[in-house]
N, C-alpha and C. Protein backbone atom coordinates (compact mmCIF):
# COMPACT_ATOMS: atom_id res chain seq x y z
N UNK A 1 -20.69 -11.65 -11.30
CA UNK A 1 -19.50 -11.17 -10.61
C UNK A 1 -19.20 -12.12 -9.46
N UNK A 2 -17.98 -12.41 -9.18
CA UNK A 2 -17.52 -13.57 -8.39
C UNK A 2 -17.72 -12.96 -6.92
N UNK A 3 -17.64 -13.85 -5.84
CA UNK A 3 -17.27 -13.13 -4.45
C UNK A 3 -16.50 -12.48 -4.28
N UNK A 4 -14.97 -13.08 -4.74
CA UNK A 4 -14.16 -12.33 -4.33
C UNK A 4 -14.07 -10.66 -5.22
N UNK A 5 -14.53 -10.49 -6.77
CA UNK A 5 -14.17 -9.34 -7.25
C UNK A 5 -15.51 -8.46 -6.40
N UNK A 6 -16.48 -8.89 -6.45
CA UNK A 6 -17.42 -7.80 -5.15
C UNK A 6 -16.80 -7.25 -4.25
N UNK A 7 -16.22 -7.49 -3.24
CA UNK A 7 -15.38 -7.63 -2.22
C UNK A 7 -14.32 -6.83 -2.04
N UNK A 8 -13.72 -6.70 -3.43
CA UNK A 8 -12.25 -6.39 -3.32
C UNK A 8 -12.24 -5.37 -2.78
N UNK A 9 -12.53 -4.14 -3.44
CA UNK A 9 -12.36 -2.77 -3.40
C UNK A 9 -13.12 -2.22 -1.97
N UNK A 10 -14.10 -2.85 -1.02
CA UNK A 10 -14.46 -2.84 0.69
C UNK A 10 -13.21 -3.48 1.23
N UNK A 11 -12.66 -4.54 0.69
CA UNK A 11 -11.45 -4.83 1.01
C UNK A 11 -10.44 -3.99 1.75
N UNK A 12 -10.22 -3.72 0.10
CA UNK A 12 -8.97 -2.14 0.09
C UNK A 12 -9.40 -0.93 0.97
N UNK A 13 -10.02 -0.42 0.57
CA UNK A 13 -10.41 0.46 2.02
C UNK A 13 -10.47 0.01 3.27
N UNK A 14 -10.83 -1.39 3.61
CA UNK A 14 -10.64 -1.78 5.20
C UNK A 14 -9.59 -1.54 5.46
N UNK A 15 -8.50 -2.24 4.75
CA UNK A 15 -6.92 -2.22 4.53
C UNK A 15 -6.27 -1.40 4.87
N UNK A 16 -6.66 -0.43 3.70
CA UNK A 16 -6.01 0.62 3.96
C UNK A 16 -6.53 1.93 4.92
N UNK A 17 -7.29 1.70 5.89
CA UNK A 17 -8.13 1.97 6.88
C UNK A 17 -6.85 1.24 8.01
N UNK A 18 -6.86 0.03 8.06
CA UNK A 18 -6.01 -0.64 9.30
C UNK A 18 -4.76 -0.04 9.20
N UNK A 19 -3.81 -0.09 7.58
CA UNK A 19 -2.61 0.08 8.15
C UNK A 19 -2.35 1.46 8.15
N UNK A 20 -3.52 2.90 8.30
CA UNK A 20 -3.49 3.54 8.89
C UNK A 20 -3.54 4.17 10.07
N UNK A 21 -4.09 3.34 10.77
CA UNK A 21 -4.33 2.68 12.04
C UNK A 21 -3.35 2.66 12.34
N UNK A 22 -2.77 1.48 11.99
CA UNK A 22 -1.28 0.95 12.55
C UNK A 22 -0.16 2.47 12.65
N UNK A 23 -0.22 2.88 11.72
CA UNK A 23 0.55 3.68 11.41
C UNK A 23 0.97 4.69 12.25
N UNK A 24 -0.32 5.06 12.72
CA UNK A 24 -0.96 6.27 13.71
C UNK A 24 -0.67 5.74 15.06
N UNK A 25 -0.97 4.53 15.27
CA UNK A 25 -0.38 3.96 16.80
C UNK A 25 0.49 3.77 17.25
N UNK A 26 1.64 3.39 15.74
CA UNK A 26 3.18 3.80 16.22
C UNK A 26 3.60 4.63 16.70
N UNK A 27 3.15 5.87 15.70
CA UNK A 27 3.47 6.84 15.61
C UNK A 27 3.56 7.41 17.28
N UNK A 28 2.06 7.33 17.97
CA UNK A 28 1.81 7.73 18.74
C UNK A 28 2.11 7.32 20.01
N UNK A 29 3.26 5.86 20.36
CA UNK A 29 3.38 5.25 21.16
C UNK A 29 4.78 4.68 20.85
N UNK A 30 5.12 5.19 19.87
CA UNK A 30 7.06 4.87 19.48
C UNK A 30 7.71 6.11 19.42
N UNK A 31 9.08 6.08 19.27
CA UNK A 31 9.76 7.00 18.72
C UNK A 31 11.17 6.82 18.47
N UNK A 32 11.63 7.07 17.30
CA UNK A 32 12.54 6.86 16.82
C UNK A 32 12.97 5.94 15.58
N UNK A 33 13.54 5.21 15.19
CA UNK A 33 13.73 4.72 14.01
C UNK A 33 12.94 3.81 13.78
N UNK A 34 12.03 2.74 14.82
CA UNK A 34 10.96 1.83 14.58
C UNK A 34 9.71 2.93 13.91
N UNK A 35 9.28 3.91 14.04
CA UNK A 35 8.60 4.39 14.06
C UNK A 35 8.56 5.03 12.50
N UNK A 36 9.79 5.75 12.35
CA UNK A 36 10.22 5.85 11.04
C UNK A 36 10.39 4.83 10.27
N UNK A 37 10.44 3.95 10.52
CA UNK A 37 10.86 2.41 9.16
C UNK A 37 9.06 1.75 8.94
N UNK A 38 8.64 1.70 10.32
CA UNK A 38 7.19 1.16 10.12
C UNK A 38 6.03 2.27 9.56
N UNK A 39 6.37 3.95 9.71
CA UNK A 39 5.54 4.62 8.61
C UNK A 39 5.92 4.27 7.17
N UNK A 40 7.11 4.31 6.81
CA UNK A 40 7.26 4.25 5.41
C UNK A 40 7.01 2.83 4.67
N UNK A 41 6.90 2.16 5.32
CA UNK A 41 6.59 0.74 5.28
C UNK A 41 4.82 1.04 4.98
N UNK A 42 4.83 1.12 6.14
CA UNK A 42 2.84 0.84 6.16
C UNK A 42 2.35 2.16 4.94
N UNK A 43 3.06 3.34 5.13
CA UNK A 43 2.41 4.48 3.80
C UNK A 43 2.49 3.59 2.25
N UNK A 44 3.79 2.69 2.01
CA UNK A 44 3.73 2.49 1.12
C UNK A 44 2.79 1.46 0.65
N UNK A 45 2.19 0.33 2.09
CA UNK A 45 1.02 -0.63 1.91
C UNK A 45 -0.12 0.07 1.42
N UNK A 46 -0.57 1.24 2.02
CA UNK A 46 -1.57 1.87 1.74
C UNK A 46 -1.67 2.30 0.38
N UNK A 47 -0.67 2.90 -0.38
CA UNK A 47 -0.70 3.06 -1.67
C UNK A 47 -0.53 1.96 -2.53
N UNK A 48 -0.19 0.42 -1.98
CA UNK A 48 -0.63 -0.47 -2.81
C UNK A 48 -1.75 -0.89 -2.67
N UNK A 49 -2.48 -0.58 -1.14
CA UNK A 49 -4.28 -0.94 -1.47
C UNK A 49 -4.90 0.41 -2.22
N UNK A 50 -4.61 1.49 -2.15
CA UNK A 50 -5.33 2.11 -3.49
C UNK A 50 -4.89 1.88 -4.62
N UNK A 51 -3.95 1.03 -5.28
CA UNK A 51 -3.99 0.76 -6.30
C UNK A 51 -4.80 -0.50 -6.87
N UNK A 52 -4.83 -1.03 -5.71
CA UNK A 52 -5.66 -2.04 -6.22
C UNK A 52 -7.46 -2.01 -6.29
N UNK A 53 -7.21 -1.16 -5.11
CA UNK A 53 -9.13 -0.23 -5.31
C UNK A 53 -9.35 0.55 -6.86
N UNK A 54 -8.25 0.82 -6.75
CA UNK A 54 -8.89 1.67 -8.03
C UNK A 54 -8.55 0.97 -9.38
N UNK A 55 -8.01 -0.17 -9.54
CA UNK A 55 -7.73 -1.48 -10.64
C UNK A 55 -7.58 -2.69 -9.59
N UNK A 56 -8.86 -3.34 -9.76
CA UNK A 56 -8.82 -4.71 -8.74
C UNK A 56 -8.81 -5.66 -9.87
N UNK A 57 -8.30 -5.43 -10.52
CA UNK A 57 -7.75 -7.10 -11.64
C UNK A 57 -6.90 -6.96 -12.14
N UNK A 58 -6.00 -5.36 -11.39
CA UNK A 58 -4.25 -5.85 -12.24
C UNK A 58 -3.49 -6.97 -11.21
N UNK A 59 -2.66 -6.92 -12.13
CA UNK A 59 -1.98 -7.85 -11.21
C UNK A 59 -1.04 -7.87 -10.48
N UNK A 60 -0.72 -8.37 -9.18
CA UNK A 60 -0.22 -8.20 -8.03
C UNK A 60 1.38 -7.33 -8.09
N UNK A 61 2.19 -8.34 -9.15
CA UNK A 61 3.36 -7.26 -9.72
C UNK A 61 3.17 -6.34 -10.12
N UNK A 62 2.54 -6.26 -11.12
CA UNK A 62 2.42 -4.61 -11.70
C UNK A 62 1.57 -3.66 -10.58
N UNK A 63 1.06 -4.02 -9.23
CA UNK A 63 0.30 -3.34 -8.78
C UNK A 63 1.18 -2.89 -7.58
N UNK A 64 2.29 -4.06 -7.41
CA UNK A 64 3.53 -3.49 -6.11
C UNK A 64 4.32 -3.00 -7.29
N UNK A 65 4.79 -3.05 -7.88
CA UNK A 65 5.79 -1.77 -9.14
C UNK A 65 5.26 -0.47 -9.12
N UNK A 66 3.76 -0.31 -9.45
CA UNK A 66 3.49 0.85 -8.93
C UNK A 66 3.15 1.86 -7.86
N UNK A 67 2.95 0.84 -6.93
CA UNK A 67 3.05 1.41 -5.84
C UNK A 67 4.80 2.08 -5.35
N UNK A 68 5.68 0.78 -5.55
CA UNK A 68 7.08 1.14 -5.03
C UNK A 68 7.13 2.79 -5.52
N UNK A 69 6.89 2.70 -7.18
CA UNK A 69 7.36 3.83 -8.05
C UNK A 69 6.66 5.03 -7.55
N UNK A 70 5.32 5.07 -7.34
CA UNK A 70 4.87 5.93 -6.89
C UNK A 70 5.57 6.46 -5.49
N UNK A 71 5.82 5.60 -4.62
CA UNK A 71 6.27 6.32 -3.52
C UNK A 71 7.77 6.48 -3.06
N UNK A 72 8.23 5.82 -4.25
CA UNK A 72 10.30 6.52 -4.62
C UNK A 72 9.54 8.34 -5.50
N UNK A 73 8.91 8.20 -6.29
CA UNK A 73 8.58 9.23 -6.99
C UNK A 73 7.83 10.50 -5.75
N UNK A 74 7.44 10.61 -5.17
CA UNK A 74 7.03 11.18 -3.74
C UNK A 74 7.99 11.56 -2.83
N UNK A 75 8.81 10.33 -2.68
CA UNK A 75 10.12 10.61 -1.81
C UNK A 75 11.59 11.55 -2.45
N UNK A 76 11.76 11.22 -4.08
CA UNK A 76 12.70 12.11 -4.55
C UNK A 76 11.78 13.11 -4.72
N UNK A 77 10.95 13.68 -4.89
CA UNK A 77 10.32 14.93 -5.19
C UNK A 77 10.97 15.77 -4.28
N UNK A 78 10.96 15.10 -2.40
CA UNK A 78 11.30 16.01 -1.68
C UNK A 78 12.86 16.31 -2.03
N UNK A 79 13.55 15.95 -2.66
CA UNK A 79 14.59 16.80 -2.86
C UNK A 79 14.48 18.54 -3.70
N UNK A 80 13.52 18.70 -4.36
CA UNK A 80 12.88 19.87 -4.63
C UNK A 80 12.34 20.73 -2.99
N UNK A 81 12.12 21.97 -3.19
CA UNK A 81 11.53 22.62 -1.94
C UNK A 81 9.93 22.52 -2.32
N UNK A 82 9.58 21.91 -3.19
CA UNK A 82 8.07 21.85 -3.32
C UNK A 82 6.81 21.22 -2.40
N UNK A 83 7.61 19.69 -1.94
CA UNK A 83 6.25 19.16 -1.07
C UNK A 83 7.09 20.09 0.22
N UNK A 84 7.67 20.31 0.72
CA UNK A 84 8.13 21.15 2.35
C UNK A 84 7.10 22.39 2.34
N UNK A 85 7.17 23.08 1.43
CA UNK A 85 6.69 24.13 0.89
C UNK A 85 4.72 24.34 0.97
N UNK A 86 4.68 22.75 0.30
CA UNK A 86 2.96 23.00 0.12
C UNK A 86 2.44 22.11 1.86
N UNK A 87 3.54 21.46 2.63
CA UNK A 87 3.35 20.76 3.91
C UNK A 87 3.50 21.40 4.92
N UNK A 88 4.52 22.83 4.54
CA UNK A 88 4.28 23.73 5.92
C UNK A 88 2.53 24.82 6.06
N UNK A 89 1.97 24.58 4.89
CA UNK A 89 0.79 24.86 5.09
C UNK A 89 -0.55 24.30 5.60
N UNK A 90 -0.07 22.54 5.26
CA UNK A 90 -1.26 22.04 5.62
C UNK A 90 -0.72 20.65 6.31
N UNK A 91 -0.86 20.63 7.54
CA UNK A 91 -0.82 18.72 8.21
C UNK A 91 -1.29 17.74 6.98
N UNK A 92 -2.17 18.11 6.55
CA UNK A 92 -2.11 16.93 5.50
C UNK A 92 -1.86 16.23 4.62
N UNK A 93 -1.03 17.78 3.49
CA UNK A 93 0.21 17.22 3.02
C UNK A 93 0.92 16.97 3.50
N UNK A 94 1.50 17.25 4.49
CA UNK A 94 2.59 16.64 5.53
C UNK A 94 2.38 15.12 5.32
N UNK A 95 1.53 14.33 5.48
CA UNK A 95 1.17 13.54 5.40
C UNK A 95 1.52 12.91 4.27
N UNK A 96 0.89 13.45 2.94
CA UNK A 96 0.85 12.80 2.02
C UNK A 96 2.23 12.86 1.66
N UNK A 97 2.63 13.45 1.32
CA UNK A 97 3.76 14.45 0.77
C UNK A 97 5.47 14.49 1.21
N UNK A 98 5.32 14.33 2.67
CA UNK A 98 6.34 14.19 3.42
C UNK A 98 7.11 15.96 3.44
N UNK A 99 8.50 15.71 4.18
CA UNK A 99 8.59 17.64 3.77
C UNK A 99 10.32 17.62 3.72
N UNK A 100 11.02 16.36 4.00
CA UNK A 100 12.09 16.05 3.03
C UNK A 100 12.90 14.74 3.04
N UNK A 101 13.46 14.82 2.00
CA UNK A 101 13.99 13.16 1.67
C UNK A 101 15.08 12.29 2.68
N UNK A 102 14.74 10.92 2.70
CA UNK A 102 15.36 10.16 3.36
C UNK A 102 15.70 8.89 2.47
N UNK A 103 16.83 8.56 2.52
CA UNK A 103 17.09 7.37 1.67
C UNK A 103 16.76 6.49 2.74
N UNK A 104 16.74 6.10 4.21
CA UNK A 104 16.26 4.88 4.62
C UNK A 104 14.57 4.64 4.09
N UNK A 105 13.87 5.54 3.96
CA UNK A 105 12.47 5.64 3.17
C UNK A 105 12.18 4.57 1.97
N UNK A 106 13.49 4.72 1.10
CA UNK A 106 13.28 4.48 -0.04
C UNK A 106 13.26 2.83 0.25
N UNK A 107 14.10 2.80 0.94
CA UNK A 107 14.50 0.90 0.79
C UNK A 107 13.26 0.35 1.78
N UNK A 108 12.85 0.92 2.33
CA UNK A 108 11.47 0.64 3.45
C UNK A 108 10.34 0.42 2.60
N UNK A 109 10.23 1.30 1.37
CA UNK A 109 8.88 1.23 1.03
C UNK A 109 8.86 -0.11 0.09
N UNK A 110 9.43 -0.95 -0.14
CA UNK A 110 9.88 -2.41 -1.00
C UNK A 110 9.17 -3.25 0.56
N UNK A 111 9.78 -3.02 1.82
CA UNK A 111 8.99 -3.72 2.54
C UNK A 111 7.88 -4.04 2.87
N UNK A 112 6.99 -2.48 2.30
CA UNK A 112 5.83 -2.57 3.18
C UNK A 112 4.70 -2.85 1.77
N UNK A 113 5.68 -3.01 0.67
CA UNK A 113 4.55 -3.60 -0.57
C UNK A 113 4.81 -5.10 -0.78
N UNK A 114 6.19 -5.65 -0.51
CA UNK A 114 6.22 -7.11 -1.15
C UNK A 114 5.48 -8.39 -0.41
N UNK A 115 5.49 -7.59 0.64
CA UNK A 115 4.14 -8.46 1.56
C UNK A 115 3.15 -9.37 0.99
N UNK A 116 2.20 -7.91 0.64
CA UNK A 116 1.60 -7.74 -0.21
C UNK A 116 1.30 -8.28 -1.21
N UNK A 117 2.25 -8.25 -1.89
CA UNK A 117 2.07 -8.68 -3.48
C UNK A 117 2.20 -10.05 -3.26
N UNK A 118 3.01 -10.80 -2.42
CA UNK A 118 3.24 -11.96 -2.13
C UNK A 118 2.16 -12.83 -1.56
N UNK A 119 1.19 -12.15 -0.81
CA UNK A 119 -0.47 -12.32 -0.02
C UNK A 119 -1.31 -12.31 -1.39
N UNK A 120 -0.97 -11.45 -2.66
CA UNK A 120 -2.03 -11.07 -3.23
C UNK A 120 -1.98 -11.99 -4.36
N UNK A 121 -0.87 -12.92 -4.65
CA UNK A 121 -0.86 -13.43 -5.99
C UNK A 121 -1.01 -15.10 -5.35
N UNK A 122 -0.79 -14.86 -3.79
CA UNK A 122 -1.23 -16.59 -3.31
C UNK A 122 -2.60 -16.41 -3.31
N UNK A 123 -3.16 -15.72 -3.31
CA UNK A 123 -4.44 -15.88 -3.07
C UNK A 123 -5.34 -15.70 -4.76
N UNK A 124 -4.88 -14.94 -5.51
CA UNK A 124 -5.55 -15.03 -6.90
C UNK A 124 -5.28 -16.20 -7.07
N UNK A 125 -4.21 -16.95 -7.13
CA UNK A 125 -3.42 -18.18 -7.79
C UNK A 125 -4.56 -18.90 -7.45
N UNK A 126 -5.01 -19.16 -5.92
CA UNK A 126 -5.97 -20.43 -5.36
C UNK A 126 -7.59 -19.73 -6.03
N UNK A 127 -7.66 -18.64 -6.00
CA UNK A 127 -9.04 -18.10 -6.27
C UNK A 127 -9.14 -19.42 -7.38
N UNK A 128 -8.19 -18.63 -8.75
CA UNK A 128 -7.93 -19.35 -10.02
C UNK A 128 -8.36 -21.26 -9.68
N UNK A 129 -7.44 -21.34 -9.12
CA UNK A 129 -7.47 -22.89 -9.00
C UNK A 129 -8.98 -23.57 -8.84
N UNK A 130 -9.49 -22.84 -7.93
CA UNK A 130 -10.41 -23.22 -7.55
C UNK A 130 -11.77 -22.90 -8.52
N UNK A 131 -11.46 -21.92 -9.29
CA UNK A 131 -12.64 -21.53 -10.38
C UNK A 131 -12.16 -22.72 -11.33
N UNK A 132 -11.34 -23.53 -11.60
CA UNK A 132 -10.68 -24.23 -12.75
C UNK A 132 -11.36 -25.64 -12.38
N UNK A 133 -11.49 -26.06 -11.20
CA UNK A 133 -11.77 -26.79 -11.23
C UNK A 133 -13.73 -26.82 -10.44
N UNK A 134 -14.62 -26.93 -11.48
CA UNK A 134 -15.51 -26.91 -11.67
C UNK A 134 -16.23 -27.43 -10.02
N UNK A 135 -17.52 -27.21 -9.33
CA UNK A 135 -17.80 -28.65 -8.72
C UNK A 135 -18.87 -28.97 -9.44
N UNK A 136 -18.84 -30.65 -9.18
CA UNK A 136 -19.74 -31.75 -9.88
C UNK A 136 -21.56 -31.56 -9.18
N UNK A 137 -22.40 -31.53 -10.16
CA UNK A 137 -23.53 -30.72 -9.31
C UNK A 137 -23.76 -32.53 -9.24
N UNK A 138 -24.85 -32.80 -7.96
CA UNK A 138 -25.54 -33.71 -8.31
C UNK A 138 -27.06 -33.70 -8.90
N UNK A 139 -27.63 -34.85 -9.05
CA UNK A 139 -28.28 -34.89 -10.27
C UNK A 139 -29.24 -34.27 -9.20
């Protein structure tokens, strides 16, 4: 197993550990539309580092596609009374879940994955490169 595939998935949890972090410090020290554009942003980073924890050799597109989808699919839900419903019971769906829809959300969460995907396929690309080209042992 290479360095980097060991790695990955302590990775992703650091990750997605920080830009919870981040998230939480806005939260807690902003208010108003920065605050709102940089949660939906950073929620949607976080669901592209669990996608990649939990498949660390798909690949970077298909891994921001599903993330976007997953969290447009989260965000129209709240047009139903269902996540409001299961979030006025618990802060933590609140969290996950949200408790109703915003179209500035939707176009935010493309921000806070293409980053991402753009970090994640420069860096397989060189991994690659660099496994391709052998080094010369000496004798």
């Amino acid at each position: 197993m290479s360095f980097a595939a060991r790695w990955i998935r302590p990775l992703m949890a650091v990750s997605a550990a920080g830009f919870a972090a981040g998230a939480f410090a806005i939260r807690a020290t902003m208010d108003g539309p920065i605050e709102q554009y940089a949660g939906a942003a950073l929620s949607a980073a976080i669901v592209y580092t669990i996608v990649i924890f939990i498949r660390p050799l798909m690949s970077p597109l298909l891994a921001g596609s599903a993330a976007i989808v997953y969290c447009w699919f989260i965000e129209f839900a709240q047009l139903t009374p269902v996540p409001a419903a299961i979030s006025e019971r618990s802060s933590f769906a609140r969290l996950l879940l949200g408790a109703q829809f915003d179209t500035i959300d939707v176009a935010w969460y493309p921000v806070g994955v293409v980053p991402l995907v753009a970090v994640h396929w420069f860096l397989r690309a060189r991994i690659r490169s660099q496994a391709d080209v052998a080094p010369v042992k000496p004798w």
